[in-house]
Protein backbone atom coordinates (compact mmCIF):
# COMPACT_ATOMS: atom_id res chain seq x y z
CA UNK A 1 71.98 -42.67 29.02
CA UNK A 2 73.24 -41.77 32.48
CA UNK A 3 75.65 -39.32 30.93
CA UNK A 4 73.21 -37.72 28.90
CA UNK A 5 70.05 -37.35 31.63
CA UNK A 6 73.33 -35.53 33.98
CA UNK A 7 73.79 -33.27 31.36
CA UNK A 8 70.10 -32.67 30.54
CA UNK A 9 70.19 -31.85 34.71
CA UNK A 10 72.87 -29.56 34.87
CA UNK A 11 71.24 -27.80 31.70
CA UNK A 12 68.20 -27.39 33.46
CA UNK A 13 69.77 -25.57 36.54
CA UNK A 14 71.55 -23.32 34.41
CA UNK A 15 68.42 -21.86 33.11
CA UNK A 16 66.35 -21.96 36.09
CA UNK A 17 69.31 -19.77 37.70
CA UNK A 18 69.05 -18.00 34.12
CA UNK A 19 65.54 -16.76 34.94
CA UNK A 20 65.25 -16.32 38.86
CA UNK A 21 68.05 -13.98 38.11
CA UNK A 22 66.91 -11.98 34.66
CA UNK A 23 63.29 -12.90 34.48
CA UNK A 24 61.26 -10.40 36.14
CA UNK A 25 64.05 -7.57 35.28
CA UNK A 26 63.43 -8.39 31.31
CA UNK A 27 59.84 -8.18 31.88
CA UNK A 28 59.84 -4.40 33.65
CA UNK A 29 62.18 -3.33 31.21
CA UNK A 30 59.82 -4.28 27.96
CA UNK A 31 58.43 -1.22 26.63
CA UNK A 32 54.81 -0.63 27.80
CA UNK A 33 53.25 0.07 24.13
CA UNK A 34 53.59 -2.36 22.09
CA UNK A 35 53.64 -4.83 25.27
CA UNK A 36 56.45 -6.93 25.07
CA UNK A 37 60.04 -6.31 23.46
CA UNK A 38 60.85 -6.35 19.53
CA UNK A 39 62.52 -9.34 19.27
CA UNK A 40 60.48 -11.67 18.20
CA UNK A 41 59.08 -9.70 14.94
CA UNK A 42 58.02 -12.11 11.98
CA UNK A 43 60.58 -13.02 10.29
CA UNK A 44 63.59 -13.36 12.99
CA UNK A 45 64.26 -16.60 14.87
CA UNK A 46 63.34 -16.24 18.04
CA UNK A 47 64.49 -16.63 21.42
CA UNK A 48 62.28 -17.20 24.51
CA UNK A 49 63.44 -16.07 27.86
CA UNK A 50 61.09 -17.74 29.81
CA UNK A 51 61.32 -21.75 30.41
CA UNK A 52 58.25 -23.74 30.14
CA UNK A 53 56.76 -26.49 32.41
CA UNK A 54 55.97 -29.74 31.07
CA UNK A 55 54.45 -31.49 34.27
CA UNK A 56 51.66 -30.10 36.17
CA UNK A 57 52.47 -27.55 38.84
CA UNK A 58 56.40 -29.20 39.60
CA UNK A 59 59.19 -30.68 36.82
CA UNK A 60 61.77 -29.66 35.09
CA UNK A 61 62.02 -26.14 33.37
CA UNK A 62 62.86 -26.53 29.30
CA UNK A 63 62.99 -23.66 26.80
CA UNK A 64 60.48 -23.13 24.01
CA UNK A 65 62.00 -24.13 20.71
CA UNK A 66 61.90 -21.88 18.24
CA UNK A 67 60.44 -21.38 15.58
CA UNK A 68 62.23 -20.26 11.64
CA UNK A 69 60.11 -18.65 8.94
CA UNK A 70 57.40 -16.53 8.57
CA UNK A 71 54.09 -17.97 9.72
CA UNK A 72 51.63 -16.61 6.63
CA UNK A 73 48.32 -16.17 6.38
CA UNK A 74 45.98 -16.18 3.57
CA UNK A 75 44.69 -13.05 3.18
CA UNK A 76 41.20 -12.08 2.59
CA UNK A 77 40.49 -9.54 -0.49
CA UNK A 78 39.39 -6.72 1.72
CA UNK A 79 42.72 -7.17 4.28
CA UNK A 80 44.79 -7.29 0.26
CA UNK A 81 42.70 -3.79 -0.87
CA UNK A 82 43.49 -2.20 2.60
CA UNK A 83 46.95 -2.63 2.43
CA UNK A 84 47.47 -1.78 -1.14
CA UNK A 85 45.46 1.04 -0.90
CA UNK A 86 46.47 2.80 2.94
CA UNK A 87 49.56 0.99 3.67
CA UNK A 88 51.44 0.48 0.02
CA UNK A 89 54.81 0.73 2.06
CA UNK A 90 54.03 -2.33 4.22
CA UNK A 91 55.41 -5.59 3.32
CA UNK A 92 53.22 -8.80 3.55
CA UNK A 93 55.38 -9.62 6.02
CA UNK A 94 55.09 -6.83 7.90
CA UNK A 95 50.98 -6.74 7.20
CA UNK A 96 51.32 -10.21 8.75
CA UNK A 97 53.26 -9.26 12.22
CA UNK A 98 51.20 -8.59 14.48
CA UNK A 99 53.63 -5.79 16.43
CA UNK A 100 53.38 -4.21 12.93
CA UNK A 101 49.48 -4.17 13.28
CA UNK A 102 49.98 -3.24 16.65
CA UNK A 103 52.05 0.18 16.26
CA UNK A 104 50.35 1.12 12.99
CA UNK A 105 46.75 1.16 14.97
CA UNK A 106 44.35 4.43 14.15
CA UNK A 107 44.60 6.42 17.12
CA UNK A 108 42.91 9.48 16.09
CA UNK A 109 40.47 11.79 13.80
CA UNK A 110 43.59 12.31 10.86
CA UNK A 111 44.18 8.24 10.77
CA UNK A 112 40.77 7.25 10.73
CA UNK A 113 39.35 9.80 8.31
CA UNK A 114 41.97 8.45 5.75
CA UNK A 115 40.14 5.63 5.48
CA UNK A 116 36.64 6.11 6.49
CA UNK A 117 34.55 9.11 5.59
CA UNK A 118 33.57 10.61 9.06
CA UNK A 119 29.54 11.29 9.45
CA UNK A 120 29.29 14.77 11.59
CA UNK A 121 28.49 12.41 14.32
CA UNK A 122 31.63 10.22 14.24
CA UNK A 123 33.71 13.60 13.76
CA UNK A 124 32.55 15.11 16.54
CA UNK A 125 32.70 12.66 18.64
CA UNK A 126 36.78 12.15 17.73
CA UNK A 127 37.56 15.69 18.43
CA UNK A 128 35.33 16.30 21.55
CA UNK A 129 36.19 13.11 23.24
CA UNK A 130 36.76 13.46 26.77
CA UNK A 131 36.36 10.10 27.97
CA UNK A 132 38.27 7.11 29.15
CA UNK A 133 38.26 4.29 26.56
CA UNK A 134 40.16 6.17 23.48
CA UNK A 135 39.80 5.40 19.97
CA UNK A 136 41.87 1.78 18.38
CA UNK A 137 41.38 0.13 15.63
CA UNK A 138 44.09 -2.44 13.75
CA UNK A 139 45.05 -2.20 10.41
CA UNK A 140 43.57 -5.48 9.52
CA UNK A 141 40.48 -5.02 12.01
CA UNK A 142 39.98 -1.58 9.56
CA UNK A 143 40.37 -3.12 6.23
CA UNK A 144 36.43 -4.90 7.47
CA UNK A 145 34.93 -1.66 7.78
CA UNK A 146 32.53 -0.04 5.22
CA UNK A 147 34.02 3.30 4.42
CA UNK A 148 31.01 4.63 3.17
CA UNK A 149 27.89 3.67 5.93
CA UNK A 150 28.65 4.85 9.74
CA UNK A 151 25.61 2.32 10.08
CA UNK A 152 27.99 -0.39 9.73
CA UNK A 153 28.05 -3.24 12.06
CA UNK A 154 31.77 -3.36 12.81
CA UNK A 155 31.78 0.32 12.36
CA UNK A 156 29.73 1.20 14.94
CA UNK A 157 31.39 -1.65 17.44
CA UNK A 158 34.78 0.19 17.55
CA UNK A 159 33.93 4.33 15.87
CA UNK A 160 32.81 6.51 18.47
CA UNK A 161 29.76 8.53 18.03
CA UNK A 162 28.09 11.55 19.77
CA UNK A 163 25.61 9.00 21.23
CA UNK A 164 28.56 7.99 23.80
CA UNK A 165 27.99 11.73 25.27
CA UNK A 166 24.54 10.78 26.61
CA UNK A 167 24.47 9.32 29.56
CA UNK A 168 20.92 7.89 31.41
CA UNK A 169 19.33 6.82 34.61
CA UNK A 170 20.98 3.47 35.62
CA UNK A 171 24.87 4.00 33.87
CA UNK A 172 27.29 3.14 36.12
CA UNK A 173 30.90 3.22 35.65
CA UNK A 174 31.31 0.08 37.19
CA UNK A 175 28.14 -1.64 36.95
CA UNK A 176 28.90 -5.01 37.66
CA UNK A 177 30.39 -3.82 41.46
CA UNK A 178 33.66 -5.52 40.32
CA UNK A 179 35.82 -3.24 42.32
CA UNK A 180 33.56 -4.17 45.49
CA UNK A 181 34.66 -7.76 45.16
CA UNK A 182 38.46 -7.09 44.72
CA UNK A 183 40.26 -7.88 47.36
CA UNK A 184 43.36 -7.34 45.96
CA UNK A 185 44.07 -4.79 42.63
CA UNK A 186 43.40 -7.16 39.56
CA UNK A 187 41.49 -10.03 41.57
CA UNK A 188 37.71 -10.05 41.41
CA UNK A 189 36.34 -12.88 43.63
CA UNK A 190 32.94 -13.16 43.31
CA UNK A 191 31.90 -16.72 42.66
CA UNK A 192 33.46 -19.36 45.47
CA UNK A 193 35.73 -21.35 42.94
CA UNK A 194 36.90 -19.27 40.64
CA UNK A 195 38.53 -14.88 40.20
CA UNK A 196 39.09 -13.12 37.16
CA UNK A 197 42.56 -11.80 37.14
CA UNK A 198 42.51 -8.57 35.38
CA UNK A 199 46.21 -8.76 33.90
CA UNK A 200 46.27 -5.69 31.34
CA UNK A 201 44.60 -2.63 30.53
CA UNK A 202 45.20 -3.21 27.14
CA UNK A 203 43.63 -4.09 23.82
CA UNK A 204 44.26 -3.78 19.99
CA UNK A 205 41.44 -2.78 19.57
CA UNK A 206 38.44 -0.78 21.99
CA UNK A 207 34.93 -1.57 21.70
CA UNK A 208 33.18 1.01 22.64
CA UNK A 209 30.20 -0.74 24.81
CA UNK A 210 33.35 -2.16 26.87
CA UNK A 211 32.61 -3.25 30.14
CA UNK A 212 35.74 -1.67 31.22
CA UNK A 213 35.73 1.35 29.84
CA UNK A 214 36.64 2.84 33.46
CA UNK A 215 39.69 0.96 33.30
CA UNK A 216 41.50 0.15 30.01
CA UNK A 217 43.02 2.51 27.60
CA UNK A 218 45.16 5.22 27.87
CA UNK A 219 45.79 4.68 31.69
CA UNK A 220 44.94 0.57 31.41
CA UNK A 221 47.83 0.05 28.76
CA UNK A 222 50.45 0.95 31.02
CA UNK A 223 48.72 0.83 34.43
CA UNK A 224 49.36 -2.96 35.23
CA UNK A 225 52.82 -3.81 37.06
CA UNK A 226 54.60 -7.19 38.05
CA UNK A 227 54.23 -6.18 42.05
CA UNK A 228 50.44 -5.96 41.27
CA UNK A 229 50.50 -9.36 39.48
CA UNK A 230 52.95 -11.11 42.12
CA UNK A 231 50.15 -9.63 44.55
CA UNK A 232 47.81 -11.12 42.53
CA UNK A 233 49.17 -14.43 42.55
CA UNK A 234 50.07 -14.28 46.02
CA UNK A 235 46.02 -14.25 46.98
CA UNK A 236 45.29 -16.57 44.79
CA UNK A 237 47.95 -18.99 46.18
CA UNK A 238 46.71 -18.23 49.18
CA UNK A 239 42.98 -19.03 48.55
CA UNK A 240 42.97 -22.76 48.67
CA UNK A 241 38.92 -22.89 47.26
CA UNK A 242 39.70 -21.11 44.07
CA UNK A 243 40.01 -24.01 41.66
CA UNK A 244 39.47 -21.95 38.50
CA UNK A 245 41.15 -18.66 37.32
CA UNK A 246 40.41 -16.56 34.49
CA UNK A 247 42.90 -14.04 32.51
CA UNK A 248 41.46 -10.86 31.30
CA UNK A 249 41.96 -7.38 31.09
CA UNK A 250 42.24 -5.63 28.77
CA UNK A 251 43.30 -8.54 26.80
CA UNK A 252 45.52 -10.83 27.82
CA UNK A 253 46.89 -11.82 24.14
CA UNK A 254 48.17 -8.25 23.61
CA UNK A 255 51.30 -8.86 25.81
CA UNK A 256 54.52 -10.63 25.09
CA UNK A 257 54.80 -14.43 24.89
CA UNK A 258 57.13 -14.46 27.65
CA UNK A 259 55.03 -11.73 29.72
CA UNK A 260 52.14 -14.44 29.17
CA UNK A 261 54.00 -17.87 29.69
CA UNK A 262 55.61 -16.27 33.07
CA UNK A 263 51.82 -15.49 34.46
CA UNK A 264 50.79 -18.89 32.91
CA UNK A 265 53.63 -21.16 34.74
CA UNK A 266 53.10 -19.28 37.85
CA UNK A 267 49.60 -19.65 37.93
CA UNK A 268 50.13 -23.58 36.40
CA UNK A 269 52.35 -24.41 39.26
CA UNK A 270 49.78 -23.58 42.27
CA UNK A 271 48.48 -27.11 43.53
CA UNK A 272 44.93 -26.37 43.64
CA UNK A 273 44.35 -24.44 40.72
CA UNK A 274 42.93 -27.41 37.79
CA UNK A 275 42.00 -25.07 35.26
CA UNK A 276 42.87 -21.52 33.26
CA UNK A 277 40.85 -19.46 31.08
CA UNK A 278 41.87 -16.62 28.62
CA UNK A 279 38.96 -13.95 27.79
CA UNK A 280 40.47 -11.94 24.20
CA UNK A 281 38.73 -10.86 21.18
CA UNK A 282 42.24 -10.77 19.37
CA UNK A 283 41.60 -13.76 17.12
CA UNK A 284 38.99 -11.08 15.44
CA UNK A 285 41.01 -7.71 15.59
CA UNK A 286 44.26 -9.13 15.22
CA UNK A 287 44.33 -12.21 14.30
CA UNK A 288 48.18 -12.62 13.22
CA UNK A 289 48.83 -12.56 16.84
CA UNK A 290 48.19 -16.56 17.01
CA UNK A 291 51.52 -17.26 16.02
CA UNK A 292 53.07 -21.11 15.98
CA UNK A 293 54.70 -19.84 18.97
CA UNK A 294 52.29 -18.78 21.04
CA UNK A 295 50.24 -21.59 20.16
CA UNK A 296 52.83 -24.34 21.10
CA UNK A 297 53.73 -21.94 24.49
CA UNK A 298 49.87 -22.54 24.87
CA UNK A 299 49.88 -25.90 24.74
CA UNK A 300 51.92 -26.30 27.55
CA UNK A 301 49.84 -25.24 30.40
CA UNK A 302 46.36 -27.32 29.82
CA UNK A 303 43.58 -27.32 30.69
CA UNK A 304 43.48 -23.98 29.36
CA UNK A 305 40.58 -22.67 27.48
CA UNK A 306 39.98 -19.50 25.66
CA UNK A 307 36.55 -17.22 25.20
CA UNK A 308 36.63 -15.22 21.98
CA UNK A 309 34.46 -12.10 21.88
CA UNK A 310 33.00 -12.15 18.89
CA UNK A 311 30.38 -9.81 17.37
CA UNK A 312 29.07 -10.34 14.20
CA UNK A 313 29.35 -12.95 11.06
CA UNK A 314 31.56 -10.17 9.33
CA UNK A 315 34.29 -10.62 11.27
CA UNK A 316 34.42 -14.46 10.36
CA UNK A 317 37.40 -13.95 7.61
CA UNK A 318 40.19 -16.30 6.65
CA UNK A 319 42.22 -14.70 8.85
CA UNK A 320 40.20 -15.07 11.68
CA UNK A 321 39.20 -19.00 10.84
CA UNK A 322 42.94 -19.59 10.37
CA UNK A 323 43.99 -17.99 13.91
CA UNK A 324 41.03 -20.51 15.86
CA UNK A 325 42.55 -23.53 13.92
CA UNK A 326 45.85 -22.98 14.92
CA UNK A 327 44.39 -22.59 19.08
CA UNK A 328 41.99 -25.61 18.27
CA UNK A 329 45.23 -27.44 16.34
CA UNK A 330 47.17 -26.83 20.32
CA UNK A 331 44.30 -28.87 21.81
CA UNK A 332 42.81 -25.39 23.28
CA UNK A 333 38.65 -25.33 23.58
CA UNK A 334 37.17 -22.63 22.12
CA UNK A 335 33.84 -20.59 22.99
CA UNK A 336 32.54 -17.59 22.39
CA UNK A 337 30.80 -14.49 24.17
CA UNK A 338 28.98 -11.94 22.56
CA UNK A 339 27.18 -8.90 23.64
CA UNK A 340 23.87 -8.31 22.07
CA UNK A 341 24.02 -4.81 20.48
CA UNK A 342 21.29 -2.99 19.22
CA UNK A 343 21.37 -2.46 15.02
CA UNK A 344 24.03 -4.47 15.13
CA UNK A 345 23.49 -8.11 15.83
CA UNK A 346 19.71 -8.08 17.33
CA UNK A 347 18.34 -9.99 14.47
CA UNK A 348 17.33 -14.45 14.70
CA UNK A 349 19.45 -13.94 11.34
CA UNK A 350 22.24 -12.12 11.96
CA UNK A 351 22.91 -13.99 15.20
CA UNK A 352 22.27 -17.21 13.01
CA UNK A 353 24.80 -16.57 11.36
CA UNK A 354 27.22 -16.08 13.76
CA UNK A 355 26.72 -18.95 15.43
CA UNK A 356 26.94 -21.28 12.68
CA UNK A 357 29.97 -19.62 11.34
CA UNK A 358 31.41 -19.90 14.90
CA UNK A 359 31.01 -23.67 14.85
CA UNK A 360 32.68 -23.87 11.37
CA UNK A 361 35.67 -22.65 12.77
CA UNK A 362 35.56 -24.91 15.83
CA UNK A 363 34.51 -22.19 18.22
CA UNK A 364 31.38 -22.98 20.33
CA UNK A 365 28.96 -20.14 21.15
CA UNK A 366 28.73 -19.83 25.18
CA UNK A 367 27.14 -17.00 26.32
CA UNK A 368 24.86 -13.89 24.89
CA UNK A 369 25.74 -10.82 27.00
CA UNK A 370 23.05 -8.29 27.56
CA UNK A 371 24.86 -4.78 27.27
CA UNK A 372 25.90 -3.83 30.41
CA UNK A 373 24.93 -0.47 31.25
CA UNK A 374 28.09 1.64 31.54
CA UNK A 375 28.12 4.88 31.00
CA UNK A 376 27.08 6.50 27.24
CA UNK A 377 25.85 3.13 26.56
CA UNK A 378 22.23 3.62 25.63
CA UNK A 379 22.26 3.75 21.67
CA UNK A 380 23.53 -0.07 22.19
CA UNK A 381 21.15 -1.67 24.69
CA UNK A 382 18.33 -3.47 23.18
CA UNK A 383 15.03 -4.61 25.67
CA UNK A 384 15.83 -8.02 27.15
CA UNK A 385 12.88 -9.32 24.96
CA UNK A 386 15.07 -9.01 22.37
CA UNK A 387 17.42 -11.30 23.52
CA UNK A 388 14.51 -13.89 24.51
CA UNK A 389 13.24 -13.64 20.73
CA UNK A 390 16.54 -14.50 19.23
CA UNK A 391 17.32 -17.85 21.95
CA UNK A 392 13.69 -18.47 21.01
CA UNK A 393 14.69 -18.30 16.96
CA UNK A 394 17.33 -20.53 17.46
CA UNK A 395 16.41 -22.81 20.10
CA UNK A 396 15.27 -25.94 17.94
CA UNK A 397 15.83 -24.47 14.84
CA UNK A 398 18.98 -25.49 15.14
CA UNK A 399 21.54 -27.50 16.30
CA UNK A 400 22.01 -27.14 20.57
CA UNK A 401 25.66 -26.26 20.20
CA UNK A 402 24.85 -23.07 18.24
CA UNK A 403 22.55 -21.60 21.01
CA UNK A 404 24.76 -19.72 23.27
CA UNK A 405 23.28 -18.87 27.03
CA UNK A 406 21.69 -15.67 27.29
CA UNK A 407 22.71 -13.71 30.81
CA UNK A 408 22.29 -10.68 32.17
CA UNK A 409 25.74 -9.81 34.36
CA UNK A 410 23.40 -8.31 36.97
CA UNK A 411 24.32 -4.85 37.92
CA UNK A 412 25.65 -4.18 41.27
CA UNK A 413 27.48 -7.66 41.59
CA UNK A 414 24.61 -10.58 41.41
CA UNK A 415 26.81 -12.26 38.95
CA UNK A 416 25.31 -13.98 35.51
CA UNK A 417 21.61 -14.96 35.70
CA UNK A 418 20.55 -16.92 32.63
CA UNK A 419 17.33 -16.27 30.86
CA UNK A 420 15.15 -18.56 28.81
CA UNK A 421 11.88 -18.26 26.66
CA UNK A 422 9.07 -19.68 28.57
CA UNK A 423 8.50 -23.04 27.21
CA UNK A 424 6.82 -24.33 30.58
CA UNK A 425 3.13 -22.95 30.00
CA UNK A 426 1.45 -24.65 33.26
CA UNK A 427 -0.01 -27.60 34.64
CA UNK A 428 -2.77 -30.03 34.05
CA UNK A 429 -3.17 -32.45 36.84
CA UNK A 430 0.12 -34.24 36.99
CA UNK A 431 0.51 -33.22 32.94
CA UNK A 432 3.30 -30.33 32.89
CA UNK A 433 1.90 -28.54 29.70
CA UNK A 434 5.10 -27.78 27.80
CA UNK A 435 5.83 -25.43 24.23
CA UNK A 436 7.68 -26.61 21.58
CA UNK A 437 9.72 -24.38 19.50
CA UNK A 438 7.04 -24.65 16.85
CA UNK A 439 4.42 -23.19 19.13
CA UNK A 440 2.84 -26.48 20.02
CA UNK A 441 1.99 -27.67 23.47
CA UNK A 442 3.05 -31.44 24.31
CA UNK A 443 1.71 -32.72 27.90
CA UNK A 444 4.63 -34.51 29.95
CA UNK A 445 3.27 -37.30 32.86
CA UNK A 446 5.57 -35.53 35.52
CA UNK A 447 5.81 -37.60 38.92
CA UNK A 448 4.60 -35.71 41.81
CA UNK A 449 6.87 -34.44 44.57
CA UNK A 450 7.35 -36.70 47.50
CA UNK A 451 5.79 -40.20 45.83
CA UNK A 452 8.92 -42.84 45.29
CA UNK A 453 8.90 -44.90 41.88
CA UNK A 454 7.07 -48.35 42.27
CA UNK A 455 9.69 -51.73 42.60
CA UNK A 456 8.45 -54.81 41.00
């Protein structure tokens, strides 16, 4: 036993020297678009460059085993039709790699109009664009779209329309003040405990009510740099109160494995920090990016948790219920966010069924976004009684875990303020005169302030 634990030692040192010495030259060297290098395509065995901690914040350094075989996913009949139809010389295993679906996105007016047919709106919109977020859209993400209605839910999320050209009183291109509480590039520090660390400008796919719009993109997917995250990590080792940090971008699951477990184990190995988040819509747009390998990487640096964006019930495919059972599978809590969209989710019914959908694929809904107001954003924002109406539709209707928190990320840097329907109607005496979510009023014997509970 003695024998073998030396061995397992000396083992260990050889790949810790391994990666001090070739680990952050590997990572500059990957190729900026598709993030990450080509070697771990479905289909090849793998190698991971990047050891792995198993015990919180110090231990020994293993490598990732990997993993043979093509990790397959059932494919829904729309994702079959697309392929056979605008992609007959992909392979199902290609259709299934996700660096396939990433270098095969539709970048411009000729790709898109192949498989949609363009309103004038939607046309010229793709060849007068001018501004910042550009146009991306999967394969897979594609094969959801109606080709026929631009009034499409999807559709509209991710095709740009002439609508984005208008811009009106109280568009900002950073509304939220996030650059005002940076103190370093890719930190925002606005609550005490907690930063979001912005780690990529890059997505598969680009909504185009993105919050970031300023930032991710054509600029965004090669923009981010290893001094900016060692900076980055530096302040936040350095910032003994932050106790909580939060990946995003951009998303965070569009770069490498090893690009991802190196910020993870950094981050994992800073004494204070007890939890990490990952914000990503990928599990929607691309969801043969949760691979058995990134999953089990995952699984190594808990408590991690992971916010899916998520926008409407047609994006809950196979694919995408698959992709959440393999994070949920790694032991990996699941929530949602969603930004309430005008003609697009705004309806108790719609939204219903999102959020029960959600919950059958072990994801629970967290927070309802009111559209932030960046710039050309308009045509999405609906009145913020809108958002009451549908908490109020579900609130009681149904189960507590399927009603999400609706927020307002208040503009110029207040942070999330939740809003609720007013159930509190007044009082009566000592009574507090509450409403049901029938519409009935119930009388509660509230104690007033300052009196201390008898003792007997």
């Amino acid at each position: 036993m003695r024998l073998v634990l030396q061995k397992a030692g000396r083992i260990s040192s050889i790949y810790r020297e391994a990666y001090e010495q070739m680990g952050i030259e590997s990572l500059l060297n990957e190729e900026a678009e598709p993030p990450g290098s080509m070697t771990d395509c479905i289909g090849h065995e793998q190698t991971n460059l990047f050891p792995s901690i198993h015990t919180p914040h110090r231990g020994p350094l293993v490598l990732t085993k990997p993993v043979r075989g093509v990790p397959r996913f059932q494919h829904s009949s729309k994702a079959q039709a697309c392929r056979r139809r605008f992609f007959p010389e992909a392979t199902e295993n290609e259709w299934n790699n996700w660096r396939w679906q990433l270098r095969h996105r539709i970048r411009d007016v000729q790709g898109l109009s192949r498989i949609l047919r363009l309103s004038e709106s939607e046309f010229g919109a793709l060849t007068r664009h001018t501004g910042p977020l550009p146009l991306a859209i999967t394969p897979y993400y594609a094969s959801l779209l109606d080709p026929d209605n631009p009034a499409h839910s999807l559709r509209r999320a991710v095709v740009p329309t002439l609508d984005e050209c208008v811009r009106t009183t109280g568009e900002e291109d950073d509304p939220l003040a996030e650059d005002h509480d940076s103190p370093v590039p890719g930190i925002v520090h606005r609550y005490p405990d907690r930063v979001l660390f912005l780690v990529t400008g890059s997505c598969s796919a680009y909504c185009r009510y993105c919050t970031r719009s300023r930032m991710v993109g054509h600029q965004g997917e090669c923009g981010f740099s290893m001094e900016q995250w060692e900076k980055a990590i530096d302040y936040i080792a350095s910032t003994p109160q932050i106790r909580d940090v939060l990946l995003s971008g951009g998303d965070p699951l569009t770069l490498s494995d090893e690009k991802l477990e190196w910020l993870l184990m950094r981050l994992h190995r800073i004494p204070h920090i007890e939890m990490l988040r990952i914000g990503t819509k990928t599990p929607a747009v691309l969801p043969q990016r949760i691979t058995p390998e990134l999953t089990r990487m995952l699984k190594r640096y808990h408590p991690l948790w992971i916010s899916i964006h998520a926008t409407h019930p047609d994006e809950l495919t196979e694919e995408m219920g698959q992709a959440c059972g393999r994070l949920a599978d790694a032991g990996i809590p699941l929530g949602s966010q969603t930004v309430l969209l005008a003609g697009i989710n705004d309806q108790v019914e719609t939204m219903r069924r999102l959020v029960h959908g959600l919950l059958k694929i072990r994801v629970k809904p967290y927070y309802l976004y009111q559209c932030d107001p960046i710039p050309g954003s308009s045509h999405f924002r609906t009145p913020v009684s809108k958002g009451l109406e549908i908490i109020e539709g579900l609130r009681g209707h149904t189960t507590g875990y399927a009603v999400p928190s609706y927020v307002i990320d208040a503009p110029g840097g207040g942070g999330k303020i939740p809003l609720l329907p007013e159930y509190v109607i007044g009082k009566d005496g000592n009574d507090l005169l509450l409403r049901n979510y029938e519409g009935r009023t119930f009388r509660y014997p509230d104690r007033p302030e300052g009196t201390a509970a008898a003792i007997h």
